[in-house]
Protein backbone atom coordinates (compact mmCIF):
# COMPACT_ATOMS: atom_id res chain seq x y z
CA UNK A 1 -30.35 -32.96 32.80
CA UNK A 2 -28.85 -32.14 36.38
CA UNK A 3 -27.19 -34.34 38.93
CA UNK A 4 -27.79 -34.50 42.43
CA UNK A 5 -25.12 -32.62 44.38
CA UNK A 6 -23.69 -33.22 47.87
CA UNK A 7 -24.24 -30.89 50.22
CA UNK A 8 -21.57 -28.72 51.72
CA UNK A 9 -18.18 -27.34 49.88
CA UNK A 10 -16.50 -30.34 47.51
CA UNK A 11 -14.13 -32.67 50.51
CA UNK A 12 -10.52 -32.56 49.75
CA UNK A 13 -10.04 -36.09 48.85
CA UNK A 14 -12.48 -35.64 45.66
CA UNK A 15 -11.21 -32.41 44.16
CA UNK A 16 -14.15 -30.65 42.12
CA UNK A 17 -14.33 -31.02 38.31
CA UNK A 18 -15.89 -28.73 36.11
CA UNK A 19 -17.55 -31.12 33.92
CA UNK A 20 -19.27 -32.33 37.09
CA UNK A 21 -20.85 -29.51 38.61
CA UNK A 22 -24.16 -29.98 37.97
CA UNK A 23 -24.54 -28.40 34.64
CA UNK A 24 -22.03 -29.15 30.95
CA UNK A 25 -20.91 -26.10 30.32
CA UNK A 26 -22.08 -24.93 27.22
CA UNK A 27 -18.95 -22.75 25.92
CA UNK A 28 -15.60 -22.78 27.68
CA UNK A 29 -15.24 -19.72 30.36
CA UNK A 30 -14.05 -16.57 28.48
CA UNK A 31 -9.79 -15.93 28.77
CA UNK A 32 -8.79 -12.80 31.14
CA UNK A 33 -7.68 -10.20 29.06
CA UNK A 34 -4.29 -10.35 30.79
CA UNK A 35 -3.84 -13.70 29.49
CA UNK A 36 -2.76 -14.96 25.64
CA UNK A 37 -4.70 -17.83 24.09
CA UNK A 38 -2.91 -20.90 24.78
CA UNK A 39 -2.95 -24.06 22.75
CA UNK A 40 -5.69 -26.45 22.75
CA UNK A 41 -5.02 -29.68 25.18
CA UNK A 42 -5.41 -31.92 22.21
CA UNK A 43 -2.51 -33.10 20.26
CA UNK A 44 0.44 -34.43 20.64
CA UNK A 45 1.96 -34.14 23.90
CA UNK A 46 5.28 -31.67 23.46
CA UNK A 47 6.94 -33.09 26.69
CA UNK A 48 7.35 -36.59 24.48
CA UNK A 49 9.54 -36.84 22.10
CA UNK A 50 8.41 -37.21 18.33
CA UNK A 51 10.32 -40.96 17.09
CA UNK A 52 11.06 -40.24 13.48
CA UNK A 53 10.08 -42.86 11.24
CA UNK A 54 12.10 -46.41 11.23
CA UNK A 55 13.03 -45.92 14.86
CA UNK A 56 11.49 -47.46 17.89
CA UNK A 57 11.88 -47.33 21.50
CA UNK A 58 14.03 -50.54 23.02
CA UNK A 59 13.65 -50.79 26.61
CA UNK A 60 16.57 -51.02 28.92
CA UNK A 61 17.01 -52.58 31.92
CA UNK A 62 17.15 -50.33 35.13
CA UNK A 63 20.09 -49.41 37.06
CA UNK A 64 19.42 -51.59 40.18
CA UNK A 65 19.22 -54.28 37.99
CA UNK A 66 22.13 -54.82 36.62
CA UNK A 67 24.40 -57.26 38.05
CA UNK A 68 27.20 -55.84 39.59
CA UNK A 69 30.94 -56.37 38.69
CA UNK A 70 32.81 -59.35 39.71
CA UNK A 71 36.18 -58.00 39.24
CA UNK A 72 37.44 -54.61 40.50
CA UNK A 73 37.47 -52.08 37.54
CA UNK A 74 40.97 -52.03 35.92
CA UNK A 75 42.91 -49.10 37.19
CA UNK A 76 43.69 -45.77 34.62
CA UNK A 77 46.38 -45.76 31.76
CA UNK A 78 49.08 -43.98 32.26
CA UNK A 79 49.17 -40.41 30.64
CA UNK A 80 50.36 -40.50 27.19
CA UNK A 81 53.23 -38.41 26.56
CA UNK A 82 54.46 -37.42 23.28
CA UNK A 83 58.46 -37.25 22.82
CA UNK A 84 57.94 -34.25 20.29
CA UNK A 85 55.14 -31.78 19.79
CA UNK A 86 52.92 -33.85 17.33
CA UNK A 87 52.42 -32.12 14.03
CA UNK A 88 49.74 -33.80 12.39
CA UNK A 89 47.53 -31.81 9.84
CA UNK A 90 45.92 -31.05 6.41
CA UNK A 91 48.87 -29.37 5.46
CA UNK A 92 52.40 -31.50 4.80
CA UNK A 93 55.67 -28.83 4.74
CA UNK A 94 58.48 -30.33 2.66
CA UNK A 95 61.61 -29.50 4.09
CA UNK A 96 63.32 -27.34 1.68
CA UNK A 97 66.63 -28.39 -0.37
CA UNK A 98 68.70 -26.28 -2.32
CA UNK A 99 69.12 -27.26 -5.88
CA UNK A 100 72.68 -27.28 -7.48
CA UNK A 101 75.53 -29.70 -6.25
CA UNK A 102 75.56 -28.14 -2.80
CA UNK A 103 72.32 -29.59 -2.27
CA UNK A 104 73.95 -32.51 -0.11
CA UNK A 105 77.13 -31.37 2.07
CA UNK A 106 78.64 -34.05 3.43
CA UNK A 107 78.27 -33.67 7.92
CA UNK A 108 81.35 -32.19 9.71
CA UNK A 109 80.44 -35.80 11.84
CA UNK A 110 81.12 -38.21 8.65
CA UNK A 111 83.77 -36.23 7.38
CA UNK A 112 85.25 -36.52 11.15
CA UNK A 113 84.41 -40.96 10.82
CA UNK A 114 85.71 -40.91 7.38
CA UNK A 115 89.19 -39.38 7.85
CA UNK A 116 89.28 -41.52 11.39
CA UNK A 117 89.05 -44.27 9.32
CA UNK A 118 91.31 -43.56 6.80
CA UNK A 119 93.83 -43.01 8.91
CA UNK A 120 93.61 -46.44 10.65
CA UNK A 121 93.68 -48.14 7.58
CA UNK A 122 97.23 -46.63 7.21
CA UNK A 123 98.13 -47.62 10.65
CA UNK A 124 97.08 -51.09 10.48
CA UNK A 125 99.12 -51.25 7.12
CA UNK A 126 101.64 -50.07 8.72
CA UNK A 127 101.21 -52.88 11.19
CA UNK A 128 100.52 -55.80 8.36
CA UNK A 129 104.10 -54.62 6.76
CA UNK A 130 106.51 -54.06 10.39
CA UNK A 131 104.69 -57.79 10.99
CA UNK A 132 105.91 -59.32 7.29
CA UNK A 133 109.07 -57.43 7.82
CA UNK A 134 109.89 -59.04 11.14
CA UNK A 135 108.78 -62.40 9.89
CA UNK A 136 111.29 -62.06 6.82
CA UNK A 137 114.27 -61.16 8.97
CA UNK A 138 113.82 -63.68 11.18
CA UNK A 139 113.44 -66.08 8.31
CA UNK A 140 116.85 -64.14 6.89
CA UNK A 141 118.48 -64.78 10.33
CA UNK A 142 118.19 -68.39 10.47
CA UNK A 143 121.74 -68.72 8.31
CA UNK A 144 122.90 -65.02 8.60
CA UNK A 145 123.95 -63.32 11.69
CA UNK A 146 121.55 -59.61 11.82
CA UNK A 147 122.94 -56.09 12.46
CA UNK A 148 121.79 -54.94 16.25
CA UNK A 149 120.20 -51.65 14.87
CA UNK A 150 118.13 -53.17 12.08
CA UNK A 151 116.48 -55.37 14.29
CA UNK A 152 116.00 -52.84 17.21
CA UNK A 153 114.44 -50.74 14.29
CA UNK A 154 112.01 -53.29 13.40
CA UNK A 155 111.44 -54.03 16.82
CA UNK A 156 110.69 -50.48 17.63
CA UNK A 157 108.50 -49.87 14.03
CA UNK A 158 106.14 -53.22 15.19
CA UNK A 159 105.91 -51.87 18.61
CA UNK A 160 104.80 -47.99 17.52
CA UNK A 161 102.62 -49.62 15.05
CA UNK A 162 100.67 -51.98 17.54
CA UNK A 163 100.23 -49.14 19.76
CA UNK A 164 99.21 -46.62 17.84
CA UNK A 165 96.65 -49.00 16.25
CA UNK A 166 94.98 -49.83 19.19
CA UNK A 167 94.86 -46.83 20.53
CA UNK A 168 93.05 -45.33 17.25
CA UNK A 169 90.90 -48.67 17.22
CA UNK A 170 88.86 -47.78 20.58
CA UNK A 171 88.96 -44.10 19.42
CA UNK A 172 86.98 -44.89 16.31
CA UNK A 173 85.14 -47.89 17.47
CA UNK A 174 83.75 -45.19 20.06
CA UNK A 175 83.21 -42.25 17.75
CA UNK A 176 81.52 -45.01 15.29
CA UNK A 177 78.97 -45.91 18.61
CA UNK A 178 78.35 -41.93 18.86
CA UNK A 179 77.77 -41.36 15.28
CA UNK A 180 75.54 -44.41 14.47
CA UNK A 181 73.36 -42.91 17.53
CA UNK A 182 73.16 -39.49 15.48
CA UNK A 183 72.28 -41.43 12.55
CA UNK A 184 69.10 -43.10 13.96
CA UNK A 185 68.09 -40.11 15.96
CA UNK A 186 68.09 -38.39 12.70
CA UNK A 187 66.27 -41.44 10.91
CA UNK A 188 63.49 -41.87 13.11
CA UNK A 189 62.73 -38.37 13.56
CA UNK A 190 62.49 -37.80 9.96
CA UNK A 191 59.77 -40.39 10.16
CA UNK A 192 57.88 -38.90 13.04
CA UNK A 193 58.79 -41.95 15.03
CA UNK A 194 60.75 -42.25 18.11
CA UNK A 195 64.01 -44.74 18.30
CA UNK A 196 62.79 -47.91 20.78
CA UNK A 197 66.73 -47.50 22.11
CA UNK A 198 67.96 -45.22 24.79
CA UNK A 199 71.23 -43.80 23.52
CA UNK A 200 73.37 -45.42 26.30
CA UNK A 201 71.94 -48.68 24.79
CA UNK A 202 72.97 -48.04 21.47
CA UNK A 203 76.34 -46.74 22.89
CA UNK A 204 76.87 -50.47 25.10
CA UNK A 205 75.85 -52.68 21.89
CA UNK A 206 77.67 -51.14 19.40
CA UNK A 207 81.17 -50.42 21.42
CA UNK A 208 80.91 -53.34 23.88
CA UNK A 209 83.95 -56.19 22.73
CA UNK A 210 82.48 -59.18 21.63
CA UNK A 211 79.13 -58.61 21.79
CA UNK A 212 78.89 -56.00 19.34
CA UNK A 213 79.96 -58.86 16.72
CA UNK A 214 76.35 -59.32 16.61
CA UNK A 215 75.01 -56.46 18.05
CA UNK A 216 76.53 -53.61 15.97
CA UNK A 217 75.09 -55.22 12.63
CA UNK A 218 71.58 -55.28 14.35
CA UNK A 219 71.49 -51.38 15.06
CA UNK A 220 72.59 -50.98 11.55
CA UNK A 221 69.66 -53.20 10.01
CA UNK A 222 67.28 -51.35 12.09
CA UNK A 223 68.51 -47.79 10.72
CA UNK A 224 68.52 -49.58 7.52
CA UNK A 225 64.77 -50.16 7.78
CA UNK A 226 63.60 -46.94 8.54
CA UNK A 227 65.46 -45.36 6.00
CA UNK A 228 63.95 -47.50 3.35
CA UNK A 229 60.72 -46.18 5.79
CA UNK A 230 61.65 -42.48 5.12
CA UNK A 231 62.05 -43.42 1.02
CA UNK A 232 66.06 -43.37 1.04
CA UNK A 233 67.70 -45.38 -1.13
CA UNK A 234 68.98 -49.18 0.25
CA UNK A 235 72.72 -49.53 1.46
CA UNK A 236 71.78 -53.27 2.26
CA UNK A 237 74.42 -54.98 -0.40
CA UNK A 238 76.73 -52.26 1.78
CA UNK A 239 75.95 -53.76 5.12
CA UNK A 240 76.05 -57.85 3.82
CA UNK A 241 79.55 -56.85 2.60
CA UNK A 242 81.05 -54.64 5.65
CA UNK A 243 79.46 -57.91 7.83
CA UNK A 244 81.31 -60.30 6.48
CA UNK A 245 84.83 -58.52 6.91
CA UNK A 246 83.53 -57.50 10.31
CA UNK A 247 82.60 -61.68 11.46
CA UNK A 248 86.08 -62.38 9.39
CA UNK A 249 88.30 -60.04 11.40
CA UNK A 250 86.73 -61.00 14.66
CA UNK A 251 87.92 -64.79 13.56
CA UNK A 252 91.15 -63.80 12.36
CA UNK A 253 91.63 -61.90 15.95
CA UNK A 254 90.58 -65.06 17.53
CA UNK A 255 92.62 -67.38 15.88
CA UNK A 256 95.90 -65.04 16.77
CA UNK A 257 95.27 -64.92 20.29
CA UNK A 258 94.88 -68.98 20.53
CA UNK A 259 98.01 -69.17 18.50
CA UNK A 260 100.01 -66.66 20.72
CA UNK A 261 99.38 -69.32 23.21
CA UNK A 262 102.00 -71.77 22.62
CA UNK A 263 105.75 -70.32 23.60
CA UNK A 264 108.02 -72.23 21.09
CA UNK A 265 110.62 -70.23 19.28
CA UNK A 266 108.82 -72.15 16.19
CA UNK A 267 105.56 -70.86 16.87
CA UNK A 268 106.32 -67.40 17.78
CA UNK A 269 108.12 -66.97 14.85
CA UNK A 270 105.07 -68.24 12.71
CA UNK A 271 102.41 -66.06 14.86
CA UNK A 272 104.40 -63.02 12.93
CA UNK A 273 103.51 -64.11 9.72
CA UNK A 274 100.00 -64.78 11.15
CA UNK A 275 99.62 -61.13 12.38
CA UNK A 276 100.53 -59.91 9.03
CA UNK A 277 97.27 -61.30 7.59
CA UNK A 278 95.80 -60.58 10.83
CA UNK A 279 96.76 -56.85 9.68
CA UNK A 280 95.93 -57.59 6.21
CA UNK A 281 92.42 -58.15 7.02
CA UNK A 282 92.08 -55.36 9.51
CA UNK A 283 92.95 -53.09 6.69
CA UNK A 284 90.18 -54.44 4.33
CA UNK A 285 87.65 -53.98 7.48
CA UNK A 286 88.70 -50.11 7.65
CA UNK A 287 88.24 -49.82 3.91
CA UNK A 288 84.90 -51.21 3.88
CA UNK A 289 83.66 -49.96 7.25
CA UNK A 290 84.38 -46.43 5.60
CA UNK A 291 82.63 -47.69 2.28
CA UNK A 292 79.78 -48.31 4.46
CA UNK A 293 79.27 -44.80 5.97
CA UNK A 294 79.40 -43.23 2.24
CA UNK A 295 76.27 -45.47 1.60
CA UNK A 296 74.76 -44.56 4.65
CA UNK A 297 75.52 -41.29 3.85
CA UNK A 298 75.12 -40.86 0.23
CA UNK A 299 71.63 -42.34 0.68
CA UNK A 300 69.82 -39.45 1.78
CA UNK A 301 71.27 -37.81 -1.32
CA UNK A 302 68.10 -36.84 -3.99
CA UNK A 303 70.69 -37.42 -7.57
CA UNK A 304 71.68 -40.80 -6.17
CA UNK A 305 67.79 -43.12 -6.63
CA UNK A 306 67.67 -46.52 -7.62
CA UNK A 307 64.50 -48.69 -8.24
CA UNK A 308 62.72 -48.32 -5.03
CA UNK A 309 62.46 -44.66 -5.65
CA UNK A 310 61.08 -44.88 -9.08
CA UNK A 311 57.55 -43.37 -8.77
CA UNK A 312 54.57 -46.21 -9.38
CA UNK A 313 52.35 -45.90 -12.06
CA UNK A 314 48.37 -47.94 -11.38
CA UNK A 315 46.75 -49.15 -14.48
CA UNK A 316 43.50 -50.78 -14.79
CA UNK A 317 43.30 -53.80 -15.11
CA UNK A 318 41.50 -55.94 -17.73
CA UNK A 319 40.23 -59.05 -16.68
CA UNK A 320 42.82 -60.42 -14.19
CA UNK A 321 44.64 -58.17 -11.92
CA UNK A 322 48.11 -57.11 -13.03
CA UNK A 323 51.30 -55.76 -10.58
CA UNK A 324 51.52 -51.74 -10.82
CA UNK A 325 54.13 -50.68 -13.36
CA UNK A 326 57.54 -48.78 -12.71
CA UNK A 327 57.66 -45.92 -14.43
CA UNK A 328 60.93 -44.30 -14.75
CA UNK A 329 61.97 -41.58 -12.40
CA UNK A 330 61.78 -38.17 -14.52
């Protein structure tokens, strides 16, 4: 069977087909021998992906149409920065403690808060008695006439006793500020964490008058919750008890300065007798401010645990679900 051909070469707008030359070819042409066999044009097509079974193509809408935005795109985070190298891992290093009673030595900085407060709570017992001694001998001197040099020397005792108090009062209410800073430094970077306070903050809030009635006991529940964070035993019955004499003494301060207010010879004499108990409870604020920084202190130590350190023990359950047990600390 042939086909009628044009006449002339094949125009360029019609290209010329093989299968339409005139004649079916019988066998395909034979390959060059420079050439390899190739693969047959049947098949699938290798330039289209394969879908694997349970897959199918979901169409997509084009580029130019998607709406565009109606609000500018919100401008880049800032950088994150980390305050400390980050030292995250499969691997957890336990910092290592030496066994024995040295295990836990006491900081040169606690030692240095402890004997600062010791030594105020002799000074302002010093002040309670010159204050109860100057109230009885003016109580004495009401029907006896007083030797000049006993009174200067009571006068003198008072006065060296006031002074000396207040002077050591902003010295340790300032070297308290620096060492409760150390203390949540320390606190929150045993707990990978970094403290939400700049140090001059902590610094103004706990040595500021007045406003670290309030203040001071908030930086101490905060370091109170992240050691109980870290696993250290609680010191809160500590703090609830140091409060109170701290909130009493600011009272008892109060009330003296109102009283000191009134000039009589009546009430003078009475506002001595007042700033003995003034003194009194000064003293009993010193005791248990220093009580307080053993806790603190003694809470990081691994022979003192209580019940929140006790390791916890899961059980199943039958039928309802139970609590986890406590089992005792070996």
């Amino acid at each position: 069977m042939t086909f009628p051909q044009p006449a002339g070469p094949p125009s360029p707008q019609r290209p010329h087909l093989p299968g339409l030359s005139g004649h079916w070819p019988s066998q395909p042409p034979p390959i060059p021998p420079d050439r390899t066999p190739t693969q047959p044009a049947h098949g699938p097509n290798p330039r289209i992906p394969v879908i694997p079974p349970g897959y199918r193509w979901q169409a997509s809408r084009p580029p130019s149409a998607i709406p565009p935005r109606t609000r500018p795109p919100r401008p880049p985070s800032p950088t994150p920065r980390y305050a400390s190298p980050p030292r995250w891992g499969l691997v957890q290093h336990f910092p290592h403690t030496p066994s024995g009673v040295a295990a836990h030595e006491k900081p040169a900085r606690t030692a240095l808060i402890e004997a600062a407060l010791a030594a105020l709570a002799g000074l302002l017992g010093l002040f309670a008695f010159s204050e109860a001694l100057r109230y009885a001998l003016a109580f004495y001197g009401r029907e006896h006439l007083l030797p000049g040099p006993v009174v200067a020397a009571s006068g003198a005792l008072l006065g060296f006793a006031f002074w000396a108090s207040l002077v050591l009062i902003v010295a340790t209410q300032g070297a308290l500020a620096w060492w409760l800073w150390l203390e949540r430094e320390i606190a929150y970077t045993a707990n990978n964490r970094v403290d939400p306070r700049r140090w001059w903050e902590i610094l103004l809030l706990a040595a500021a008058p007045a406003v670290n009635v309030v203040t001071l006991g908030v930086l101490l529940k905060e370091l109170l919750a992240e050691h109980e964070r870290g696993g250290r035993r609680a010191w809160q019955s500590a703090l609830q008890s140091w409060w109170i004499w701290w909130a009493g003494a600011h009272l008892a301060v109060l009330g003296l300065a109102l009283w000191l207010f009134d000039t009589s010879v009546q009430a003078r004499t009475e506002a001595l007798l007042l700033g003995a108990v003034v003194g009194v409870v000064l003293v009993f604020l010193a005791v248990r401010t220093r009580a307080l920084v053993v806790a603190i202190d003694s809470s990081s130590d691994p022979a003192a645990a209580d019940q929140a350190d006790r390791p916890v023990r899961w059980v199943i359950a039958a039928g309802a679900a139970k609590a986890p047990e406590s089992a005792p600390a070996e």
